[in-house]
Protein backbone atom coordinates (compact mmCIF):
# COMPACT_ATOMS: atom_id res chain seq x y z
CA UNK A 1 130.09 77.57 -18.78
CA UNK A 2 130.08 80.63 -16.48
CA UNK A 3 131.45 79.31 -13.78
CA UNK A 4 135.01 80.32 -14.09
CA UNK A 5 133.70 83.66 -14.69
CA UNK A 6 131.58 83.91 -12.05
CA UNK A 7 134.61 82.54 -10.06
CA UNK A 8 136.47 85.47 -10.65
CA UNK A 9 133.77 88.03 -10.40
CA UNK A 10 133.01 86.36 -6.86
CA UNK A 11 136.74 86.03 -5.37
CA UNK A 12 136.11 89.26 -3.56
CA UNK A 13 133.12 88.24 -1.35
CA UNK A 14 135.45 85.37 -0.03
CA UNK A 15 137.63 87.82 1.35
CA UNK A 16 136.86 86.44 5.14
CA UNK A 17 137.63 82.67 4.17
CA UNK A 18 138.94 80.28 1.68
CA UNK A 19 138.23 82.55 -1.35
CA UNK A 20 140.70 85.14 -0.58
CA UNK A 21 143.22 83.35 -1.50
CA UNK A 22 144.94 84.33 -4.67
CA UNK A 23 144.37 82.62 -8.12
CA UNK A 24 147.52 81.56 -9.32
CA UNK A 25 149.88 78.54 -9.96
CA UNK A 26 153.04 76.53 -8.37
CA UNK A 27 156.10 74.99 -10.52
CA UNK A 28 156.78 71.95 -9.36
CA UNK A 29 160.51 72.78 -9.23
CA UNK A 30 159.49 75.99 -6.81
CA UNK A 31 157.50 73.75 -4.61
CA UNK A 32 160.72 72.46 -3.04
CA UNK A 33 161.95 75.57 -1.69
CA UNK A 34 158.68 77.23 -0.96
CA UNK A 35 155.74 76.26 0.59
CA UNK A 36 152.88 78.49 -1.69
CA UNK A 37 150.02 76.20 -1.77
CA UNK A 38 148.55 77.85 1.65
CA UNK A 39 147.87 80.76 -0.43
CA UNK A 40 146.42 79.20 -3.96
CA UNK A 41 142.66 78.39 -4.57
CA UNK A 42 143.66 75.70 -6.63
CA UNK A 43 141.67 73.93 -9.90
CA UNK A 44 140.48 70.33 -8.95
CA UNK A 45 137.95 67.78 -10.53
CA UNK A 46 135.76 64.93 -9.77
CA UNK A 47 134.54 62.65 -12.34
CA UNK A 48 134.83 65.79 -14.56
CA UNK A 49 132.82 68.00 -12.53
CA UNK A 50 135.43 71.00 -11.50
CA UNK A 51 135.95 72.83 -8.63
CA UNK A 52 138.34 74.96 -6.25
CA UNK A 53 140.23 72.95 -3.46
CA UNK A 54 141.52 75.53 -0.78
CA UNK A 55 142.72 72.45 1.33
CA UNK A 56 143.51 68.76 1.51
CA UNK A 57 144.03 66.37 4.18
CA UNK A 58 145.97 62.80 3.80
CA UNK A 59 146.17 59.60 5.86
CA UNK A 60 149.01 57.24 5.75
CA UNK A 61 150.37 54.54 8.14
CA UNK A 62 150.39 51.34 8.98
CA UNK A 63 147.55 49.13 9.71
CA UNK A 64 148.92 47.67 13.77
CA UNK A 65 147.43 45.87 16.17
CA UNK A 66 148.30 45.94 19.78
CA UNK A 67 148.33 42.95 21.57
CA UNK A 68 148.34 43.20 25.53
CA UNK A 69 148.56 40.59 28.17
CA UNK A 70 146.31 39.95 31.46
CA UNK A 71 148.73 40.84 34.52
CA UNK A 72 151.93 41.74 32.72
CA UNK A 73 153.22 45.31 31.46
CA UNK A 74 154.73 43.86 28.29
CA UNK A 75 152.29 43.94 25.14
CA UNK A 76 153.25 43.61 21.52
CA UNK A 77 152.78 44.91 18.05
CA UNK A 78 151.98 42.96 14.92
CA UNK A 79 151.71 44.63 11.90
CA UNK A 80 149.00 43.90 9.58
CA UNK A 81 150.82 46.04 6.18
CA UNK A 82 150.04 49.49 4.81
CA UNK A 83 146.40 51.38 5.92
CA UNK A 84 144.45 52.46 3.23
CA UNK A 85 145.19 56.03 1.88
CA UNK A 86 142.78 58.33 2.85
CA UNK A 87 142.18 61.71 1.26
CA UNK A 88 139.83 64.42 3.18
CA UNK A 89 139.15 67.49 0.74
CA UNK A 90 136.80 70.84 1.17
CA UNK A 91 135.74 71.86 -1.92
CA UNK A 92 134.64 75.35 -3.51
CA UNK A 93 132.28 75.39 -5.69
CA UNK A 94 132.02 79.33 -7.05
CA UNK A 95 129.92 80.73 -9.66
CA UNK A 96 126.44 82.12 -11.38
CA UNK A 97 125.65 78.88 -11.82
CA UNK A 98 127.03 77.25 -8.36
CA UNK A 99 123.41 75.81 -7.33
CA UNK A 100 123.42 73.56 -11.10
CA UNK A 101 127.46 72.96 -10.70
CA UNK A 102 126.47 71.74 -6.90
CA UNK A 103 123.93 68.97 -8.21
CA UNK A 104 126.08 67.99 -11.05
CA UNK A 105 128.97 67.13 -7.91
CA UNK A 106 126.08 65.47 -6.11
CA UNK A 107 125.29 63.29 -9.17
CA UNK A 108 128.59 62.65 -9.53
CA UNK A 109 129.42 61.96 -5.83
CA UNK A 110 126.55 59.39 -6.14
CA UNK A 111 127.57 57.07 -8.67
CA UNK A 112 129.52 53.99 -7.83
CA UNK A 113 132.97 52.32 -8.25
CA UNK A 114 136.11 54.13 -8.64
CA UNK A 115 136.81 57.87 -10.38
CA UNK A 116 139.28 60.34 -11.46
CA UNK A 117 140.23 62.68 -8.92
CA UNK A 118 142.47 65.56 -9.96
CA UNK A 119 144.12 66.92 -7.42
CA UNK A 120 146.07 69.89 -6.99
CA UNK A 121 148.80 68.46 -5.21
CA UNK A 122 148.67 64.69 -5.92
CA UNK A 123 147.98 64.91 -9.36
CA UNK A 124 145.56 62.27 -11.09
CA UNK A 125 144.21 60.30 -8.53
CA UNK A 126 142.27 56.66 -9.24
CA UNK A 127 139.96 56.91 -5.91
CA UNK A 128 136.87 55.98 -4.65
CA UNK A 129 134.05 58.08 -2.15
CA UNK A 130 135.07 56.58 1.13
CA UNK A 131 131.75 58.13 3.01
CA UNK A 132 128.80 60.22 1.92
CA UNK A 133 130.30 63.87 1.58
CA UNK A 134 128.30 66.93 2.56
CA UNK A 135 127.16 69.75 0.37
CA UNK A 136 125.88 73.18 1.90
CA UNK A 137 124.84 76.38 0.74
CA UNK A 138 124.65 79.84 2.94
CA UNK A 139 122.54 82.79 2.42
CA UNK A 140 125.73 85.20 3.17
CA UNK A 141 127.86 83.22 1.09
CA UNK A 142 126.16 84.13 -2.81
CA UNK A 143 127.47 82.32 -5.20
CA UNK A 144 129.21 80.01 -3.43
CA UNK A 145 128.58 76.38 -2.41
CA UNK A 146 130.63 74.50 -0.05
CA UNK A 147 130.99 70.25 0.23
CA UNK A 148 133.78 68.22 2.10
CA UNK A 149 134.56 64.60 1.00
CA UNK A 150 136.58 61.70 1.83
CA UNK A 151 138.04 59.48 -0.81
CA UNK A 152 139.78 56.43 -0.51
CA UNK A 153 142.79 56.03 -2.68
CA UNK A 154 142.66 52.56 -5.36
CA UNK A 155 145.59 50.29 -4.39
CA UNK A 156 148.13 50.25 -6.99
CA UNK A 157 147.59 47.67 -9.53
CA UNK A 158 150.17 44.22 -8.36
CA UNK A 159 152.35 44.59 -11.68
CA UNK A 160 156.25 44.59 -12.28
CA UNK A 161 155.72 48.24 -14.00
CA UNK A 162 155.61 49.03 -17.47
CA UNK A 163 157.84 51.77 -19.67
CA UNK A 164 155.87 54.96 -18.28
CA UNK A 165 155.83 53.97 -14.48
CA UNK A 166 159.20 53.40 -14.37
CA UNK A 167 159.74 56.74 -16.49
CA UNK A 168 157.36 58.53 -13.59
CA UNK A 169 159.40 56.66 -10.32
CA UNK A 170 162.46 57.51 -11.08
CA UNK A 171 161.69 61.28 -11.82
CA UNK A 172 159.89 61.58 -8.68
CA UNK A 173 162.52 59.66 -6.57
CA UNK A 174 165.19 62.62 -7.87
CA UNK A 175 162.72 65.08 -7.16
CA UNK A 176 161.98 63.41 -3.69
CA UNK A 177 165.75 63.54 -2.85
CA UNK A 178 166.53 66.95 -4.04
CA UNK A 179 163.47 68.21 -1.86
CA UNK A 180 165.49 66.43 0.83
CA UNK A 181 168.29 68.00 0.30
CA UNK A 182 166.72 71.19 0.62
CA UNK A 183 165.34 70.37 4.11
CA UNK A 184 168.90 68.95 5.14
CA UNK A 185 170.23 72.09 3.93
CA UNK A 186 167.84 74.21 5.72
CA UNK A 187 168.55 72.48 8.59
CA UNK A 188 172.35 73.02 8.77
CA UNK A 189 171.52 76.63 8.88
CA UNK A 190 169.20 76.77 11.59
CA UNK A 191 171.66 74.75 13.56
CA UNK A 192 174.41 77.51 12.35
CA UNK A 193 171.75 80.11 13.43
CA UNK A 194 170.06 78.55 16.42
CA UNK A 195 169.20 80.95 19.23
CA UNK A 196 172.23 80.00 21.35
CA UNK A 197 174.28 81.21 18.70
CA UNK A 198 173.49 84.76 18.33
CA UNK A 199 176.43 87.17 18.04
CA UNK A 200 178.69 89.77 15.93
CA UNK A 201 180.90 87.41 14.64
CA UNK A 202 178.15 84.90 13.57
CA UNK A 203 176.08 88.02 12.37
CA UNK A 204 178.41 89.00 10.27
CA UNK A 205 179.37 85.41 9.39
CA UNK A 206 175.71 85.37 7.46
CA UNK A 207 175.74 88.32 6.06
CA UNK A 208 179.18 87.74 4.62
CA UNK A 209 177.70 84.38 2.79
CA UNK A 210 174.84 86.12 1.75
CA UNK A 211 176.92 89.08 0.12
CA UNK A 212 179.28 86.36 -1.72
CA UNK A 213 175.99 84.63 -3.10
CA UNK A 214 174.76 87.39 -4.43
CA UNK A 215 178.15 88.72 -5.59
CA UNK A 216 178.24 85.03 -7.59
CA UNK A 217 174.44 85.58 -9.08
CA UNK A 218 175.20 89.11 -10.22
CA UNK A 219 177.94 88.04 -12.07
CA UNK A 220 175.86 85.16 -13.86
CA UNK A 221 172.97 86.66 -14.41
CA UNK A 222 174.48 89.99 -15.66
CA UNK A 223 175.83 88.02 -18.64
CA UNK A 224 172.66 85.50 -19.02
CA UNK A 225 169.93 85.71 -21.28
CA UNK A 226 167.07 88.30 -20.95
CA UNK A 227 164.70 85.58 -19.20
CA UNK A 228 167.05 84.68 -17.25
CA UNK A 229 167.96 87.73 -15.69
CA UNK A 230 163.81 88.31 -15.64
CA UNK A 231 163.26 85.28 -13.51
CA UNK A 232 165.86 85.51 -11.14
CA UNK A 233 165.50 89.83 -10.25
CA UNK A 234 163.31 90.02 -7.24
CA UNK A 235 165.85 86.82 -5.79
CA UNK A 236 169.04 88.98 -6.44
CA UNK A 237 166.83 92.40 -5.03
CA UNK A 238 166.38 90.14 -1.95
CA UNK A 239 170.23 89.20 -2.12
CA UNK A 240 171.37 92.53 -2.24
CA UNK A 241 169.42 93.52 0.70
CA UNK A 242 170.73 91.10 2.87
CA UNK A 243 169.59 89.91 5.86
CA UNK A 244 169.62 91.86 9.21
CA UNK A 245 170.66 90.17 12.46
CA UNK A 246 167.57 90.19 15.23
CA UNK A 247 168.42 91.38 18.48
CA UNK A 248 167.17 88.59 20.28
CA UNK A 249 166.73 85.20 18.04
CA UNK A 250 164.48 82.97 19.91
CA UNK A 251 163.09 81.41 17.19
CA UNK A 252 164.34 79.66 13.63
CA UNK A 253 163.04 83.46 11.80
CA UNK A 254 166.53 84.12 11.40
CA UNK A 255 167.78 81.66 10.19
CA UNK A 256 164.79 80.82 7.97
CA UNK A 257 164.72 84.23 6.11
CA UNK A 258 168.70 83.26 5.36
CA UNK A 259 168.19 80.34 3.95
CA UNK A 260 164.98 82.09 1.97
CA UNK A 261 166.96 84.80 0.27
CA UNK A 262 170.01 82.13 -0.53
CA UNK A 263 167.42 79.46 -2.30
CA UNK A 264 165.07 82.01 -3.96
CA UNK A 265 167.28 82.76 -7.40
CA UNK A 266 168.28 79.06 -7.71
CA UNK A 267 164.41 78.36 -7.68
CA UNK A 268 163.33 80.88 -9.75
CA UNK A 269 165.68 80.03 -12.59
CA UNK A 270 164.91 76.23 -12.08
CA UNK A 271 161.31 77.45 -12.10
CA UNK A 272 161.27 79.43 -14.95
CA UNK A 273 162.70 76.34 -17.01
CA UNK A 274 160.38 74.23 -16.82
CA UNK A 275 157.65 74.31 -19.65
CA UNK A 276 154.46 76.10 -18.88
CA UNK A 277 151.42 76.43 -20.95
CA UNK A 278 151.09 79.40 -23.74
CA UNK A 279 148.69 81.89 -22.46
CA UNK A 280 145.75 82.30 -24.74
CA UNK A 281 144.49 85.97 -23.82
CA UNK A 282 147.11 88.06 -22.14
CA UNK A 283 147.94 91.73 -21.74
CA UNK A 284 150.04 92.90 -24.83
CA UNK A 285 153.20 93.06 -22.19
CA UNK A 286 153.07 89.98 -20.77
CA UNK A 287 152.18 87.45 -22.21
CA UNK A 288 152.66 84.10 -20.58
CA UNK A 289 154.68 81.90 -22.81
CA UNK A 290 155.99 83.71 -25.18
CA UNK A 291 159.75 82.58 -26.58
CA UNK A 292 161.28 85.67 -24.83
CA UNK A 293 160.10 84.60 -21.53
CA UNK A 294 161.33 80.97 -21.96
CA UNK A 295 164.43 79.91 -20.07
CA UNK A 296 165.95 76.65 -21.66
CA UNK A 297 166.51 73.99 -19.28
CA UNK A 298 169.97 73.14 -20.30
CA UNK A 299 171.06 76.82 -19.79
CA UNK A 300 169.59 76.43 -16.40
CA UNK A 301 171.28 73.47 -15.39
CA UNK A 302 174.61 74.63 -16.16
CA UNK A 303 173.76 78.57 -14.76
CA UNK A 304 173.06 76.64 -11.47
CA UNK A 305 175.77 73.74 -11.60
CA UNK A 306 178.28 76.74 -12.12
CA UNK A 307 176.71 79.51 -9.92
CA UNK A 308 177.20 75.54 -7.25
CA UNK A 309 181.07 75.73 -8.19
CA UNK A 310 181.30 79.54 -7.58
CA UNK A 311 179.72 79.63 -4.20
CA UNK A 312 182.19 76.60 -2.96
CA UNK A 313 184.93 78.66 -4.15
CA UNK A 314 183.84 82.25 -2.26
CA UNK A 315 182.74 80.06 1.03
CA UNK A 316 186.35 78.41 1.44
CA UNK A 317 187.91 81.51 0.27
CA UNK A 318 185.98 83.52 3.22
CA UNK A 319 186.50 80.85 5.81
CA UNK A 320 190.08 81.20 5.41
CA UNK A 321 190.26 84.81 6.85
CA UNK A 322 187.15 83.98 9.35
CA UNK A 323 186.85 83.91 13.12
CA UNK A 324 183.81 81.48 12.62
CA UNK A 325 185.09 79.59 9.77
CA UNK A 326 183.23 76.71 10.75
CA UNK A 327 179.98 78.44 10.79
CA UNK A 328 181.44 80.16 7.23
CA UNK A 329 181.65 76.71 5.43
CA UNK A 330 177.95 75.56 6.98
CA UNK A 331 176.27 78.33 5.55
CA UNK A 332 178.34 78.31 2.47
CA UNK A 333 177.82 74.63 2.11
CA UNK A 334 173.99 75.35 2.77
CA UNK A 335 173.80 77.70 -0.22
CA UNK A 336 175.57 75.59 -2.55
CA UNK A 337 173.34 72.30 -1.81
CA UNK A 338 170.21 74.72 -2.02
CA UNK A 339 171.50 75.54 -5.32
CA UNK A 340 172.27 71.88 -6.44
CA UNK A 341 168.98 70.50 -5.47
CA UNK A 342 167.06 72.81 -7.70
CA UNK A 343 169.39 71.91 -10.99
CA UNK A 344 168.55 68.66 -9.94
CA UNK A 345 165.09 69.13 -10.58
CA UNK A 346 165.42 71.15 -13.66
CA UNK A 347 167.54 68.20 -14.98
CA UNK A 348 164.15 65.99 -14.96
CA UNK A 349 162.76 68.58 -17.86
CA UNK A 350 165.55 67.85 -19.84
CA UNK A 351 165.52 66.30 -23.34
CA UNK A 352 168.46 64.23 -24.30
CA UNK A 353 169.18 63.77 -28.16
CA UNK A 354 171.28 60.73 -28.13
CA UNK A 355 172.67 58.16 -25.55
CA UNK A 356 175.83 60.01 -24.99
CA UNK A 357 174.20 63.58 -24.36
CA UNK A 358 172.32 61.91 -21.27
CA UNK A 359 175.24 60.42 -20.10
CA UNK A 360 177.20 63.72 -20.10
CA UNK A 361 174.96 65.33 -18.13
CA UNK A 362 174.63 62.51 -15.46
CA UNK A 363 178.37 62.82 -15.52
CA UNK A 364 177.91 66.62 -14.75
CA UNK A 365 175.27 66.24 -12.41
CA UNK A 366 177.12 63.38 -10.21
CA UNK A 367 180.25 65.81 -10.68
CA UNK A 368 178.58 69.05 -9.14
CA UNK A 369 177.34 66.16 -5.95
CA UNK A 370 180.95 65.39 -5.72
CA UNK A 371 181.99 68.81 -4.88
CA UNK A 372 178.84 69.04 -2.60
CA UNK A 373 180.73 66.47 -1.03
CA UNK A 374 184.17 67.64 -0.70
CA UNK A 375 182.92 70.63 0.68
CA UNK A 376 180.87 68.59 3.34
CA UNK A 377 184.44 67.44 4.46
CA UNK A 378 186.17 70.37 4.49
CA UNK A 379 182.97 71.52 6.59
CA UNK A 380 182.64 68.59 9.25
CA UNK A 381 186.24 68.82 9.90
CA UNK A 382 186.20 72.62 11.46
CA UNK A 383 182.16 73.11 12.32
CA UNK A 384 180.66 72.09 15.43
CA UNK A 385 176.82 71.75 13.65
CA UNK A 386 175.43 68.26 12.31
CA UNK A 387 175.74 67.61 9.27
CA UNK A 388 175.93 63.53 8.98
CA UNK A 389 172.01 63.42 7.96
CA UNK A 390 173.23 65.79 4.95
CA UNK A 391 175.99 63.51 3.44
CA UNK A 392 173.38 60.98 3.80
CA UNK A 393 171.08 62.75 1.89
CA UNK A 394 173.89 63.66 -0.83
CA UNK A 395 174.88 59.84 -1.70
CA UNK A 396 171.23 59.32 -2.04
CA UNK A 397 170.78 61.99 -4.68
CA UNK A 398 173.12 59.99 -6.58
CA UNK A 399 171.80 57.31 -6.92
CA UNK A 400 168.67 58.78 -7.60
CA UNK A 401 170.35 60.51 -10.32
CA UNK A 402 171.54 57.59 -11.88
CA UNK A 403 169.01 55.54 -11.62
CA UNK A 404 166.65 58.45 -13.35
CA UNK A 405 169.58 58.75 -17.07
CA UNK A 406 169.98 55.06 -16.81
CA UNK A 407 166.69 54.58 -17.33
CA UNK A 408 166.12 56.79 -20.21
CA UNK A 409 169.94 55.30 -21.86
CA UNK A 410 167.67 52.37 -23.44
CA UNK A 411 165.24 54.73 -25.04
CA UNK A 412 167.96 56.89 -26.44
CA UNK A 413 169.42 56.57 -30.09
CA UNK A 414 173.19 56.20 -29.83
CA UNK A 415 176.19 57.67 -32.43
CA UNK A 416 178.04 56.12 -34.50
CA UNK A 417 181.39 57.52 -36.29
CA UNK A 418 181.39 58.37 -39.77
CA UNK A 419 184.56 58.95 -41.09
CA UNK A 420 185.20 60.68 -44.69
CA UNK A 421 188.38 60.98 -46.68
CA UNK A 422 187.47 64.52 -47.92
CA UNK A 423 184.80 66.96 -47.66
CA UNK A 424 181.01 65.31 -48.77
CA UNK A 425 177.84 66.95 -48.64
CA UNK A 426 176.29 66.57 -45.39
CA UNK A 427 172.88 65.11 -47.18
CA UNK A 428 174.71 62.34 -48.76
CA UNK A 429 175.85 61.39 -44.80
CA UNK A 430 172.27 61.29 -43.87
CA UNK A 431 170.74 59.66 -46.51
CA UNK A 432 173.61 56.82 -46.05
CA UNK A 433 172.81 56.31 -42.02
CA UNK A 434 169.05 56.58 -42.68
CA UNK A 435 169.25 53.37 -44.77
CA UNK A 436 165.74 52.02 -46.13
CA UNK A 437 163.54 54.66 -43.91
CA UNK A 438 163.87 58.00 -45.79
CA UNK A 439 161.89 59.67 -43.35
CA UNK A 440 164.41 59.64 -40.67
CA UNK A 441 166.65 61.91 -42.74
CA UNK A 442 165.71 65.57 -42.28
CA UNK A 443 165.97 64.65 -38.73
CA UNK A 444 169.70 63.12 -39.07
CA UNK A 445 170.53 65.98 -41.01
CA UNK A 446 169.53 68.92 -38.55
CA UNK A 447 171.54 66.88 -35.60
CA UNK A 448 174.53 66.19 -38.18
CA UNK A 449 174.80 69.43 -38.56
CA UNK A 450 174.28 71.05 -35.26
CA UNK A 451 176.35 68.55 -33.83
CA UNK A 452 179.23 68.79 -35.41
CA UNK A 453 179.22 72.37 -35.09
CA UNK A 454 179.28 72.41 -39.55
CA UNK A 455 179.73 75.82 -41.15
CA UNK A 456 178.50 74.49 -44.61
CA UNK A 457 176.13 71.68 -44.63
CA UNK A 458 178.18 70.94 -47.97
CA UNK A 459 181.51 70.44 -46.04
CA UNK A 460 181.03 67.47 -43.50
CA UNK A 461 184.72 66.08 -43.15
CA UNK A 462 187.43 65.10 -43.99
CA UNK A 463 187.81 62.97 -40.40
CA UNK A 464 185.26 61.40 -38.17
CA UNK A 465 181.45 62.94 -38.25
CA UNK A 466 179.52 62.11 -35.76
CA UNK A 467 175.91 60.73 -36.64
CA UNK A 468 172.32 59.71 -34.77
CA UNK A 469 171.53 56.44 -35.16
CA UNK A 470 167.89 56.55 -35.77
CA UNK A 471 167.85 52.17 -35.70
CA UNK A 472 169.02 52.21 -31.74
């Protein structure tokens, strides 16, 4: 097929519309802190047939009916349950072979009952075409054929939800509420940095935060692992920099490029964790995917939980010598809940071994919220911004975070104690736990071992071992 080819050999005759945007791809941990997608010509599909969606449009509601009375001003609502979901598109379709691609969409646009949509943003969509779409071609447009389409979203099938759904709700619900917590959080500091509010003391307020968080990241990352420190450079270059104070601030800029240059390494490392696809044909330098450019998620999690604990610290420490100390703890709360929500969503990559391991790091997780919270006191009891819809928003993530481990507990293999009077070969402990099914115990030995932190595999004990369960 030469349409991807011809896609990129045509980008630059698009340089007037949709087409100039830039070829490239979003984390989903990023896309809480950032808002990219305006400038990605993204990869979509329709009943297989593939093409570039620069934009996407989305209905939701309610489905109400107003009800109004002869000679009276009073009228009433009654509510007839969710509209259907609507989902306008504009499609690209670029290429040498863009006329052929075009009637393959038609063909496909044509045939009846519901589809696969893949979607850039959504994901896999089960929809339907709502209305015939429109295809058109343009003599100064070579290469290039344009449609736009509305689909109508399938209603979710009336079930109590099997294994997998309930797997997929309860990531997205902690991904939902650490993407709140990033707007509550962005929030508090345009109400720190609101135009009223402009000043020397507040000016240097900000840049005082933004100094400490940087201070905290350079100390992290100097000792972290070389991905690490890859991922989160141009966020600690932005850090260093600072941010200047306008001379007039009549607008959230201010307070938006703040909250920007506080959120950017936290994303970037979150980002960075999460698995991406080995690249197939690369330059020799860079090559996507390679084990050196891997960050593991559990070394994220705890970089960010303790990079959270760090900027608590600095922010109370600073407040005390402060003019502004209110404003001091906002913004230092701000940059410590920005940091939070994104190992939240790096926790949703994680892997979990064994029953315990998961609930460890819900323990962690719930522990770094706490101090989110304790520092939301200490804040609300000197600073004169709002910051009620935050706590809100905190307790929430909580839940959401246990509901997401508690979920995967049942799924999880627990440990059971092993205890040996002397020193026994490690293989003779696996072979014993693994029972009738031989084939669980190369995997019982590897955890054994790592586990219990063994320096010969020949010399588990004497005392308790701790052992996977492969029956649970």
């Amino acid at each position: 097929m030469s349409g991807f080819l011809g896609a990129l050999s045509s980008i630059g005759s698009l340089a007037q519309g949709e087409g100039a945007a830039v070829l490239s791809s979003a984390g989903g941990v990023s896309g809480l802190l950032a808002s990219p997608f305006g400038s990605i010509l993204s990869t979509a599909s329709w009943r297989g047939v593939t093409f570039f969606m620069p934009s996407s449009q989305s209905s939701a509601g309610r489905r109400l009916v107003q009800l109004l009375f002869p000679g009276s001003d009073t009228w009433r609502v009654q509510d007839f349950g969710k509209a259907p979901q609507t989902i306008r598109i504009r499609g690209l379709i670029i290429g040498d072979d863009y006329v052929i691609r075009a009637k393959r969409m038609a063909a496909a646009l044509e045939k009846s009952g519901p589809a696969t949509l893949i979607h850039p943003w959504f994901g896999t969509v089960q929809a339907r075409l709502l209305e015939p779409a429109s295809i058109s071609f343009s003599d100064g447009e070579i290469r290039l054929a344009r449609f736009e389409a509305t689909f109508l979203r399938e209603q979710a099938a009336s079930t109590s939800g099997g294994l997998f759904s309930q797997i997929a709700s309860t990531i997205d619900s902690v991904l939902t509420s650490a993407d709140d917590l990033v707007d509550q959080a962005t929030m508090v500091v345009q109400s720190v940095l609101s135009p009223l509010n402009v000043g020397l003391a507040l000016a240097g307020a900000a840049q005082g935060v933004v100094s400490q968080v940087s201070g905290v990241w350079d100390a992290l990352v100097g000792s972290s692992p070389v991905a690490v420190q890859a991922a989160a450079l141009s966020g600690q270059t932005a850090l260093a920099a600072g941010v200047t104070a306008p001379t007039t601030n009549a607008d959230t800029s201010w307070a938006d490029s703040v909250t920007e240059v506080l959120s950017d390494v936290p994303s970037s490392i979150a980002n960075a964790a999460i698995p991406t696809d080995t690249s197939a044909v690369a330059a020799s330098v860079a090559v996507v995917g390679d084990v050196s450019d891997d960050v593991d998620v559990t070394t994220a999690v705890t970089l960010l939980l303790t990079a959270a604990v760090q900027i608590g610290a600095a922010g109370t420490a600073a407040a005390a010598s402060s003019v502004v100390p209110g404003n001091v703890l906002a913004l230092s709360l701000a940059a410590r809940v920005l940091t939070v929500s994104q190992a939240m969503a790096a926790q949703t990559a994680q892997v979990y071994a064994s029953q315990p391991d998961a609930l460890t790091a819900r323990d962690t997780m719930l522990a770094a919220l706490a101090g989110v919270e304790a520092d939301l006191d200490a804040a609300m009891s000197v600073a004169t911004v709002p910051l009620m819809a935050l706590g809100f928003s905190v307790q929430n993530a909580r839940t959401q975070v246990t509901a997401d481990i508690s979920a995967q507990l049942g799924r999880l293999p627990a440990l059971v104690t092993v205890t040996t009077g002397c020193p026994v070969n490690a293989w003779a402990v696996a072979y014993a736990v693994a029972g009738d099914t031989p084939s669980d115990v190369a995997s019982i030995w590897d955890d054994l071992v790592t586990r219990n932190d063994l320096i010969h595999p020949a010399l588990a004990g004497p005392g308790d071992v701790m052992v996977l369960e492969p029956s649970s």
